[in-house]
Protein backbone atom coordinates (compact mmCIF):
# COMPACT_ATOMS: atom_id res chain seq x y z
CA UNK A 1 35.48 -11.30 55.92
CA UNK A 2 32.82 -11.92 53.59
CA UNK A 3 29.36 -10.38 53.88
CA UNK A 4 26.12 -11.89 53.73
CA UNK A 5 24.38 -12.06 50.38
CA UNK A 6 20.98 -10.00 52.20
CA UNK A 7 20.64 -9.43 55.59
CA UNK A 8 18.15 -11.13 57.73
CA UNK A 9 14.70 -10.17 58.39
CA UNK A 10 13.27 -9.53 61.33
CA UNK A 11 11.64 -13.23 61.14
CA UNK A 12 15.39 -14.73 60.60
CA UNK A 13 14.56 -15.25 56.64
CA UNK A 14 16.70 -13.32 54.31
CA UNK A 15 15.48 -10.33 52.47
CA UNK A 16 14.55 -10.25 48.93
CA UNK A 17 16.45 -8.47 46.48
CA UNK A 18 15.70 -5.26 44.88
CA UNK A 19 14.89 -5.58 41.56
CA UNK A 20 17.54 -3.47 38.71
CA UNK A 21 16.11 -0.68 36.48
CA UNK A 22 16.81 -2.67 34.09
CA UNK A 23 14.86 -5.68 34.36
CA UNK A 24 11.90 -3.87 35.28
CA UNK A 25 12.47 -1.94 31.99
CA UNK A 26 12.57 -5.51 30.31
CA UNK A 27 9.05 -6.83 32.02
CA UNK A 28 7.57 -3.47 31.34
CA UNK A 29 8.45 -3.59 27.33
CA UNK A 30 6.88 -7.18 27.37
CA UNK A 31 3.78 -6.42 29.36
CA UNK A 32 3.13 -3.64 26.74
CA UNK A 33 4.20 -5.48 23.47
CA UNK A 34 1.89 -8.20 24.58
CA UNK A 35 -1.36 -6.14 25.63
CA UNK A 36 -0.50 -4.57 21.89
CA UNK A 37 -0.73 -7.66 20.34
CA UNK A 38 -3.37 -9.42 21.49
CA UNK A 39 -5.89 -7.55 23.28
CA UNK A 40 -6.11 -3.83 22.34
CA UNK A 41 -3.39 -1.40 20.56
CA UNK A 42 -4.17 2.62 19.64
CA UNK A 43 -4.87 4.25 16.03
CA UNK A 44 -4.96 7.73 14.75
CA UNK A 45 -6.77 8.94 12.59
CA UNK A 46 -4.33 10.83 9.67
CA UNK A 47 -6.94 11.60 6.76
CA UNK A 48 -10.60 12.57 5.98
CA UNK A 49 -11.86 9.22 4.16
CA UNK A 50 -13.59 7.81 6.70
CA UNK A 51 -15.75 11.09 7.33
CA UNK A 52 -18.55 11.62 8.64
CA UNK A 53 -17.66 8.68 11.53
CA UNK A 54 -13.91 9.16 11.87
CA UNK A 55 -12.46 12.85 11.81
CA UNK A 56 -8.50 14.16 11.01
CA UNK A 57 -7.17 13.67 14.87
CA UNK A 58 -9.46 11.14 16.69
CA UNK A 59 -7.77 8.29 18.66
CA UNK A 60 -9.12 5.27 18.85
CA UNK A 61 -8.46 1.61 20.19
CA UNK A 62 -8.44 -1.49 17.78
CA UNK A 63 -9.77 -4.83 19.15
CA UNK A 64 -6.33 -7.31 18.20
CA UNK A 65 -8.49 -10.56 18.60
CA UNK A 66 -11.33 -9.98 16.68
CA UNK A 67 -9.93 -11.50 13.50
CA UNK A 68 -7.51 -13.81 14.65
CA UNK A 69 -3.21 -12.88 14.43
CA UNK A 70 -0.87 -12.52 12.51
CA UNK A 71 2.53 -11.12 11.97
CA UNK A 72 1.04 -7.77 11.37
CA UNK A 73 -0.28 -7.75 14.92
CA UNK A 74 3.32 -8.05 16.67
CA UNK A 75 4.29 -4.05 16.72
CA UNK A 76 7.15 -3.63 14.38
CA UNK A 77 5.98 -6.45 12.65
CA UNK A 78 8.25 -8.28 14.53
CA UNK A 79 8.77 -11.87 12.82
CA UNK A 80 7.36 -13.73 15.99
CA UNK A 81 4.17 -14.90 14.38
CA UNK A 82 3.11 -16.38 11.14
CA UNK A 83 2.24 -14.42 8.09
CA UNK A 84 -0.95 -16.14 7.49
CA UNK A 85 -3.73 -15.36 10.43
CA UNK A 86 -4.49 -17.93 13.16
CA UNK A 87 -7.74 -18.33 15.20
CA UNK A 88 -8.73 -16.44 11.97
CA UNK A 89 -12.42 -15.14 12.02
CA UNK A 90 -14.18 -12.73 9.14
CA UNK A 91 -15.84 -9.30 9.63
CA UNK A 92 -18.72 -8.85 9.45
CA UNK A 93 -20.12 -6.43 6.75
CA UNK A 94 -20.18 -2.88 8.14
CA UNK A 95 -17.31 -3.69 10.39
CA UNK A 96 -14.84 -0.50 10.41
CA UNK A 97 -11.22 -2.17 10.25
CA UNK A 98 -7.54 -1.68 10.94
CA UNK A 99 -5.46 -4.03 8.28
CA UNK A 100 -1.98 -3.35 5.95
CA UNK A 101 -3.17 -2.34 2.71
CA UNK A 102 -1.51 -4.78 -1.00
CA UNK A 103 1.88 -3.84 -1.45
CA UNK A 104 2.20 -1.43 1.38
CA UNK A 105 2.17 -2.84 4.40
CA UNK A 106 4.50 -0.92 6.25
CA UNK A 107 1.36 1.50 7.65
CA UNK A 108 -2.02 0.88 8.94
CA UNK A 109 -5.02 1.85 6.86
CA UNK A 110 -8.57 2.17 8.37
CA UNK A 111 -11.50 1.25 6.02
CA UNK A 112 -14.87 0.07 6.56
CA UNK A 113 -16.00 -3.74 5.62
CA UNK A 114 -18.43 -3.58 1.87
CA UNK A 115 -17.80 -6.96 0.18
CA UNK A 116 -17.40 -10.09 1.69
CA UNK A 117 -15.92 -13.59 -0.31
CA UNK A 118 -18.03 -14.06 -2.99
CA UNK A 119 -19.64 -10.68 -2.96
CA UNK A 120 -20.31 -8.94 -6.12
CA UNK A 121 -19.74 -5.26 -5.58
CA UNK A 122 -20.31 -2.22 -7.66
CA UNK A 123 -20.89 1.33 -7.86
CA UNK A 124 -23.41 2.85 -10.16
CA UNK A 125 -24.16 6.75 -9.97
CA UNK A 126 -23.11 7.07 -6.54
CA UNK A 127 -25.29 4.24 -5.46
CA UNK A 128 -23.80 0.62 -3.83
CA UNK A 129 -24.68 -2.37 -5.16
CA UNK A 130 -24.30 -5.75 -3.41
CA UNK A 131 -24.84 -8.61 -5.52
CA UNK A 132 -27.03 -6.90 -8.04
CA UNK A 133 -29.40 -5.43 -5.13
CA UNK A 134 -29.07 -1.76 -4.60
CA UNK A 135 -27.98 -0.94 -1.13
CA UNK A 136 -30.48 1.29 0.39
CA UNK A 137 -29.10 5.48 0.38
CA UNK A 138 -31.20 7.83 2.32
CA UNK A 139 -30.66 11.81 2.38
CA UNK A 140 -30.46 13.10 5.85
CA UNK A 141 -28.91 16.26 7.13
CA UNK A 142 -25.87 17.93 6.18
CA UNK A 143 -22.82 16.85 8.53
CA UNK A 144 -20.79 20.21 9.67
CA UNK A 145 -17.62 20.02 11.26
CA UNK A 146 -15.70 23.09 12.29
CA UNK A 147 -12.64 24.18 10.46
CA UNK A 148 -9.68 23.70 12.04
CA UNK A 149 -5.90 23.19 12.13
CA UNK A 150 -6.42 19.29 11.34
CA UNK A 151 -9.85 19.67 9.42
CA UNK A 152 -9.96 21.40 6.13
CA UNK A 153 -13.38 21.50 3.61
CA UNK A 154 -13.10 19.29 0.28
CA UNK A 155 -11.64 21.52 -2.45
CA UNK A 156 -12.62 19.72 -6.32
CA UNK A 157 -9.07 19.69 -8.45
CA UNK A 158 -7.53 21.41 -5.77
CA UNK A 159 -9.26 24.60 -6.11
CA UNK A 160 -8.35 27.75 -3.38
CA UNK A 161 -12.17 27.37 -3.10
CA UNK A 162 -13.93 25.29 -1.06
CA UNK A 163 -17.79 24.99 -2.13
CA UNK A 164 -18.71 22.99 1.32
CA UNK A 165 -16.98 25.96 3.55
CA UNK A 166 -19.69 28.22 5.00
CA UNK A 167 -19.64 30.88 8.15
CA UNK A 168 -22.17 30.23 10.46
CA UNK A 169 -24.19 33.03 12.43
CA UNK A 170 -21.94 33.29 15.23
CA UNK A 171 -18.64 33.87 12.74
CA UNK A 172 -17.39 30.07 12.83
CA UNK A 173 -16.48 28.35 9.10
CA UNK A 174 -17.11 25.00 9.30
CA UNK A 175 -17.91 22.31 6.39
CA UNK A 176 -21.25 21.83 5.47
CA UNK A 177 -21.10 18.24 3.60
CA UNK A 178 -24.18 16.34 1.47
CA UNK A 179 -24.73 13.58 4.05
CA UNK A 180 -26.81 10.17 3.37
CA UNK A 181 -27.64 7.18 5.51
CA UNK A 182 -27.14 3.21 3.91
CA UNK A 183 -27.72 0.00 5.18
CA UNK A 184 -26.21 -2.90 4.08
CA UNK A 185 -28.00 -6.34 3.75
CA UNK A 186 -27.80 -8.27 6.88
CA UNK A 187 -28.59 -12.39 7.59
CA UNK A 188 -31.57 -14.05 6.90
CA UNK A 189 -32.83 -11.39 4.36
CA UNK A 190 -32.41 -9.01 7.40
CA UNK A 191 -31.28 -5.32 7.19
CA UNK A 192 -27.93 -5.18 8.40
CA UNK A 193 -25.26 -2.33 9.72
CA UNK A 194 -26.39 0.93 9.27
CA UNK A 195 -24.11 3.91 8.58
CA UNK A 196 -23.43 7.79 7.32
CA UNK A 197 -21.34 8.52 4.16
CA UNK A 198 -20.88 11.33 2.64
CA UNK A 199 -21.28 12.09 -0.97
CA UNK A 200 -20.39 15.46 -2.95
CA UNK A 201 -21.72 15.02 -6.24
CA UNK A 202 -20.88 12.60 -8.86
CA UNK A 203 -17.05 12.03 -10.11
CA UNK A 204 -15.71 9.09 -11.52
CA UNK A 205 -15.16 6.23 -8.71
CA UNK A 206 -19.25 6.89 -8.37
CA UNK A 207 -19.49 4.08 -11.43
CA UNK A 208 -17.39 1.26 -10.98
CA UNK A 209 -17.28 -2.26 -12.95
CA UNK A 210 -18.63 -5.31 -10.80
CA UNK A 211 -15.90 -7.25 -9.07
CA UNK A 212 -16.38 -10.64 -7.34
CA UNK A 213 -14.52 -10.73 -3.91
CA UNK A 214 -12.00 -14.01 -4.13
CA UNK A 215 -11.77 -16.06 -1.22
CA UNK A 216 -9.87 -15.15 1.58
CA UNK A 217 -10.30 -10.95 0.64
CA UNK A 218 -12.38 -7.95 1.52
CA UNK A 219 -13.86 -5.18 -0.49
CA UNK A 220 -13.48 -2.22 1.70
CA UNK A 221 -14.49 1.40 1.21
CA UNK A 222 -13.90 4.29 2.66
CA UNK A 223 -17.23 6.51 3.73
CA UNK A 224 -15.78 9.81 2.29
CA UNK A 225 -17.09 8.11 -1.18
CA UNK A 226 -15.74 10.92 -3.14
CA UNK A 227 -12.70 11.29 -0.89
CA UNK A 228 -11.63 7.61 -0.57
CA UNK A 229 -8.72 5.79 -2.10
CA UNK A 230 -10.25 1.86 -1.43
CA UNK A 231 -11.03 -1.15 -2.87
CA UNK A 232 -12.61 0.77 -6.26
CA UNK A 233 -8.74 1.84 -7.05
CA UNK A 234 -5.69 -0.65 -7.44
CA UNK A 235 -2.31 -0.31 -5.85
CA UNK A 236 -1.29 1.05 -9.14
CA UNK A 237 -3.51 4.33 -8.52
CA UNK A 238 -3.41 4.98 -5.17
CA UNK A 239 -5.91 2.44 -3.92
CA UNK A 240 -5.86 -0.58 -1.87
CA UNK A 241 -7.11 -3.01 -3.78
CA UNK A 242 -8.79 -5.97 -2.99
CA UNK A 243 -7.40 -6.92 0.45
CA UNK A 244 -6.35 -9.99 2.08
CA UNK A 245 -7.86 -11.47 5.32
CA UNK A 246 -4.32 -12.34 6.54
CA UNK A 247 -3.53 -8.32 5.85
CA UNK A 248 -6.31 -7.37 8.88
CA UNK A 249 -4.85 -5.75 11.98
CA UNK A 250 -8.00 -5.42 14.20
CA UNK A 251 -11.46 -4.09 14.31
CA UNK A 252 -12.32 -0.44 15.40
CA UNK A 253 -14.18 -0.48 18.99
CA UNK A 254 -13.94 3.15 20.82
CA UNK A 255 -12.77 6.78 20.25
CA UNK A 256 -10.76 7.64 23.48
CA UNK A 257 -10.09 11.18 22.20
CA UNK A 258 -10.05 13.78 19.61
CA UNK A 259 -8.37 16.93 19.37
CA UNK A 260 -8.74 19.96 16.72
CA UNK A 261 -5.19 20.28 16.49
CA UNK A 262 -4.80 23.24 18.30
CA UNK A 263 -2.03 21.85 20.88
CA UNK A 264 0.47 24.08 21.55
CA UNK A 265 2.96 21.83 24.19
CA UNK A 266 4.00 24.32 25.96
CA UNK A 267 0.65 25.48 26.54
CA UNK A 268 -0.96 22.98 28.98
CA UNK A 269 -4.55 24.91 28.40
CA UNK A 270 -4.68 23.97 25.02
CA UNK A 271 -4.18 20.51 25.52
CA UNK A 272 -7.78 20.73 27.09
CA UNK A 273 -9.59 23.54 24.58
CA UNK A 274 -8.49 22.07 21.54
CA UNK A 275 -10.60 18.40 22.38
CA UNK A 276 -13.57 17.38 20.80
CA UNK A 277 -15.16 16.58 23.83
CA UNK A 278 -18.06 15.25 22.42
CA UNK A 279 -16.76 12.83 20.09
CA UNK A 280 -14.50 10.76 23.00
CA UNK A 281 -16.41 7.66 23.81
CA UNK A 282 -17.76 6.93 20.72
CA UNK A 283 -18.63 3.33 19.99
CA UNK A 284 -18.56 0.87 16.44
């Protein structure tokens, strides 16, 4: 005798089926792969250049719709979407961005927006210039930021020595950088985004050669100016280049944590006294 398929409800309708590990596995790996894609996906932050704002071990979340999509926005580059961007938009100048740097695109690299198309750019003794204007550089206070398993002071040449590394009163080292405050031109003669960048002295990227950004590319630096490898350098040294549009992954929107790099797995406490509390939250 053959059994029924479900057995009845109380109401006389069958019951649904329950719904296999499997498939639910299947929705779940769409559901994510899509939120990735198109509305927000997470970055880390592996290096220094983009001190003072970004730190070794902050986590934030990039904006995948701010710039339009592309094949680069499909995790694992999956070949689902067209190389070239579509519902393509620019940044804006001052915009902090996700994108796969020329010639390596198999990582994300996090710079902030300098030159737009048709931009002039140059450096000249460790001051911007946009289109022959100087972009205004104020000296404010020193940025410190505490020594740490994931945060190490600048050393020039490599040196043992760090000359940024002090030892405050209370016994903590912490890096004590030169820190200065520029604002880039905005719209309508209007001064535009305002940021920190830090700057140790001058070296040799602090005088760079004008260079007109093509169309469809970005001049993007990073605002560790003497700790940077950007737009001033080509593939061929280390840099990135000028940088296509189609190359952008997303735009930087909020730090939703930051840790010291003091976690120790086994050791649940740490997971909580190694945070930077106060950095979590942070907005671009």
């Amino acid at each position: 005798m053959t059994q029924p398929a479900s057995s009845p409800a109380p109401n006389g309708k069958p019951q649904p089926k329950e719904e296999n590990f499997f498939v639910f596995l299947i929705k779940l790996v769409l559901i994510v792969g899509i939120f990735r894609s198109f509305f927000f996906s997470p970055f880390n932050i592996p290096s220094e250049s983009m001190l003072p704002r970004l730190v070794n071990g902050d986590y934030l979340l990039a904006a995948k719709w701010s710039y339009g999509f592309s094949r680069f926005s499909v995790p694992f580059d999956l070949p689902i979407m067209p190389r070239e961007r579509i519902w393509a938009s620019q940044p804006k100048r001052g915009d902090v961005v996700i994108f796969r740097a020329p010639g390596r695109t198999e990582q994300d690299w996090i710079k902030r927006t300098i030159g737009l198309p048709g931009d002039t750019v140059e450096m000249r003794q460790g001051v911007l210039y946009l289109n022959g204007q100087a972009v205004p550089k104020v000296r404010i206070e020193d940025f410190e930021i505490a020594v740490s398993d994931n945060t190490g002071c600048y050393r020039f040449g490599g040196g043992e020595a760090s000359p940024f590394e002090v030892v405050k009163p209370n016994g903590v080292h912490v890096c004590r950088y030169p820190q200065f405050r520029e604002t880039l031109p905005g719209e309508n003669g209007q001064p535009g985004k305002s940021y920190n960048v830090l700057d140790f002295g001058l070296t040799p990227q602090d005088t760079t050669p004008p260079v007109k950004v093509p169309e469809g590319h970005l001049f993007l630096m990073g605002d560790d100016r003497d700790n940077s490898m950007d737009s001033r350098f080509s593939t061929f040294e280390g840099g990135i280049d000028l940088v296509p549009q189609d190359n952008l992954v997303g735009r930087a929107t909020i730090l939703m944590w930051s840790t010291d790099g003091g976690v120790v797995w086994y050791k649940p406490w740490t997971w909580l006294t190694s945070a930077r509390w106060n950095r979590i939250g942070g907005t671009f």
